[in-house]
C-alpha atoms as a PDB file:
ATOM      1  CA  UNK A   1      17.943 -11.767  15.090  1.00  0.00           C
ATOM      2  CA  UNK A   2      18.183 -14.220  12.390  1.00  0.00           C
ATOM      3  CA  UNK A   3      14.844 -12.753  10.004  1.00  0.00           C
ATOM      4  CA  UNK A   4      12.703  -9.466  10.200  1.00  0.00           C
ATOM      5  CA  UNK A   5       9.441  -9.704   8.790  1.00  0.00           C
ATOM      6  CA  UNK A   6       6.800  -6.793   8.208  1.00  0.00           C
ATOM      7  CA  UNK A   7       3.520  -8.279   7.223  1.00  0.00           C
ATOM      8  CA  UNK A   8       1.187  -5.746   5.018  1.00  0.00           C
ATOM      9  CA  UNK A   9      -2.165  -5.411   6.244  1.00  0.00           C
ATOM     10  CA  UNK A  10      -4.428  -7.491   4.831  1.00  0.00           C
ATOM     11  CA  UNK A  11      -8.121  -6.698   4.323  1.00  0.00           C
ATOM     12  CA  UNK A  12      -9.423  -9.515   2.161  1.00  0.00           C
ATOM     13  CA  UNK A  13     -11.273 -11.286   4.724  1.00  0.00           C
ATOM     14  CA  UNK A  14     -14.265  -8.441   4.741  1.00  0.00           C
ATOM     15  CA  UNK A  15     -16.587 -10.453   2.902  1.00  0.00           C
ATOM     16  CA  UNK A  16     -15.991 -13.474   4.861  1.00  0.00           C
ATOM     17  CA  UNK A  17     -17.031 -11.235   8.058  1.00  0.00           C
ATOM     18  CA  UNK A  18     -20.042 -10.017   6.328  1.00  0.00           C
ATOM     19  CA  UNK A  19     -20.838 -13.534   5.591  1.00  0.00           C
ATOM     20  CA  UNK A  20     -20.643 -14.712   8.969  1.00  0.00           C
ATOM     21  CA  UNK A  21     -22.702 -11.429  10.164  1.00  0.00           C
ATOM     22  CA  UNK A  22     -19.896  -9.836  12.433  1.00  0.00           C
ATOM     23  CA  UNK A  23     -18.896  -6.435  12.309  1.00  0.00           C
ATOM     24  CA  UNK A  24     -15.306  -5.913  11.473  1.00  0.00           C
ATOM     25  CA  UNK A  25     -13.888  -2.762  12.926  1.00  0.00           C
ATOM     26  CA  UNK A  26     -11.196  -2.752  10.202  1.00  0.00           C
ATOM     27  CA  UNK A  27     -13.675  -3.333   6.791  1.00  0.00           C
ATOM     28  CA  UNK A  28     -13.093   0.216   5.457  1.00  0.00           C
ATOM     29  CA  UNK A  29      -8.784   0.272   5.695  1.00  0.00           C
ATOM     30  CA  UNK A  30      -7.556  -0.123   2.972  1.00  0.00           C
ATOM     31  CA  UNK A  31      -4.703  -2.595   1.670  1.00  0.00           C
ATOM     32  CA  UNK A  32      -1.188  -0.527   2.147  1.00  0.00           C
ATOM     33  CA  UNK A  33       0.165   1.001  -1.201  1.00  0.00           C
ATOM     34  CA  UNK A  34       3.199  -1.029  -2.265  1.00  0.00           C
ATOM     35  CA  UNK A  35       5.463   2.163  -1.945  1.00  0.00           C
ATOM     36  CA  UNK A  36       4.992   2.629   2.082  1.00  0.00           C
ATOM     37  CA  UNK A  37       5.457  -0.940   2.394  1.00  0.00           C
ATOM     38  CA  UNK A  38       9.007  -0.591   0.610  1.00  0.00           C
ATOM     39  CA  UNK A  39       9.710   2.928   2.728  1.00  0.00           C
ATOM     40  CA  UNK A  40       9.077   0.972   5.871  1.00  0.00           C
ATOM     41  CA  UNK A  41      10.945  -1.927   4.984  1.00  0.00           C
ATOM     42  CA  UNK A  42      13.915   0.666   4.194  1.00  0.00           C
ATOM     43  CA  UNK A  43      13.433   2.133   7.292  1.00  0.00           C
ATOM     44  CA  UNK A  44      13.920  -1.508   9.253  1.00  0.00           C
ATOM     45  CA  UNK A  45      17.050  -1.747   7.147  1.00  0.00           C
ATOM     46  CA  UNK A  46      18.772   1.008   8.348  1.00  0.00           C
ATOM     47  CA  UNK A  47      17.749   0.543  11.493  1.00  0.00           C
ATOM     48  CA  UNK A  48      21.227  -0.867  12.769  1.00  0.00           C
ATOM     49  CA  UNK A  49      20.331  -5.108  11.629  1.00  0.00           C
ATOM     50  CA  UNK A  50      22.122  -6.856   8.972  1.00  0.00           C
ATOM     51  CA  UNK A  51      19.672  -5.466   5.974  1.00  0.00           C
ATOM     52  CA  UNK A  52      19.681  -8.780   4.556  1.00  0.00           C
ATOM     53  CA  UNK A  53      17.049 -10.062   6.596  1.00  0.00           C
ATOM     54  CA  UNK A  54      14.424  -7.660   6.180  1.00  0.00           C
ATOM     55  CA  UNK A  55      11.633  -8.529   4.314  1.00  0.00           C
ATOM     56  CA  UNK A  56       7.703  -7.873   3.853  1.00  0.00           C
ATOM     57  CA  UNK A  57       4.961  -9.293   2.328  1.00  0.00           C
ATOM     58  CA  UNK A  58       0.992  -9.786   2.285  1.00  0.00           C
ATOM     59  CA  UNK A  59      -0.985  -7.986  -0.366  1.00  0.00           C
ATOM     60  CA  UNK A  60      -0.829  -4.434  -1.599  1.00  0.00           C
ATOM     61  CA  UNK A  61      -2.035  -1.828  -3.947  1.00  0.00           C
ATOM     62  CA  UNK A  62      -0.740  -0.128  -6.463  1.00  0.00           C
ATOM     63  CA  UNK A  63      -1.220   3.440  -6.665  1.00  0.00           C
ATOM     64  CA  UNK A  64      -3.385   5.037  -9.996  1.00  0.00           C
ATOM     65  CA  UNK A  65      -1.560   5.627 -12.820  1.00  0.00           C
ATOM     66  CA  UNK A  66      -1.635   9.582 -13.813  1.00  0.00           C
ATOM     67  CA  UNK A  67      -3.479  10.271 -17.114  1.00  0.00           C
ATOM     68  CA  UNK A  68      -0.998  10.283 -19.769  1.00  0.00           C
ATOM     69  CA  UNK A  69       1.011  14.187 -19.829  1.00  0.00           C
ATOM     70  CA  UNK A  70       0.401  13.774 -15.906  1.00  0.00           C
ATOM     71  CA  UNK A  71      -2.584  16.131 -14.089  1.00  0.00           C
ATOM     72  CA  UNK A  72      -1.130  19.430 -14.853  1.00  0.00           C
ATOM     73  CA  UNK A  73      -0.796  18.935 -18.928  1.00  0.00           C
ATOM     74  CA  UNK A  74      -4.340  17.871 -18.700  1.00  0.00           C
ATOM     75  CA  UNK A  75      -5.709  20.268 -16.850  1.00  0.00           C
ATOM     76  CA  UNK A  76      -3.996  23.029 -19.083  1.00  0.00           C
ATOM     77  CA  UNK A  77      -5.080  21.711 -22.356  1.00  0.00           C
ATOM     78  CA  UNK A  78      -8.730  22.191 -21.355  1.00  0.00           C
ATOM     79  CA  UNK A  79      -8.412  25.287 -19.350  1.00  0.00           C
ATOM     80  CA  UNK A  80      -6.683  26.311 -23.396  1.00  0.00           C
ATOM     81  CA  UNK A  81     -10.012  24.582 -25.071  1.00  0.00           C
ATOM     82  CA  UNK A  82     -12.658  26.621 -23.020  1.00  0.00           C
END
């Protein structure tokens, strides 16, 4: 094996289904969050092949950032203010 590609699923064609009047069974997934893609592209690399040729791409997301002092500061500081 010379090249191991894992293509992200890719959802930005919904519109042009919705265009066209079809019904797309996949219009509610959502685009994979960068972080699985990464996890399953270390997975393929220690899979026994020459890591080197392991790669992914296609579009993903980005998980939300945290508010700033992360969920639990937050939420303390106004269980304190009540």
């Amino acid at each position: 094996m010379k090249r191991w590609d894992l293509c992200a699923f890719n959802n930005l064609c919904a519109d042009k289904y919705i265009r066209l009047d079809k019904v797309w069974e996949f219009e509610k997934t959502p685009l994979i969050e960068e972080s699985f893609m990464e996890e399953l592209a270390d997975i393929a690399r220690r899979s026994g092949v020459d890591p080197e040729i392991v790669r992914w791409s296609g579009s993903t997301v980005s998980p939300p950032n945290p508010p700033v002092g992360g969920f639990q500061t937050h939420h303390k500081l106004k269980k304190q203010e009540e």
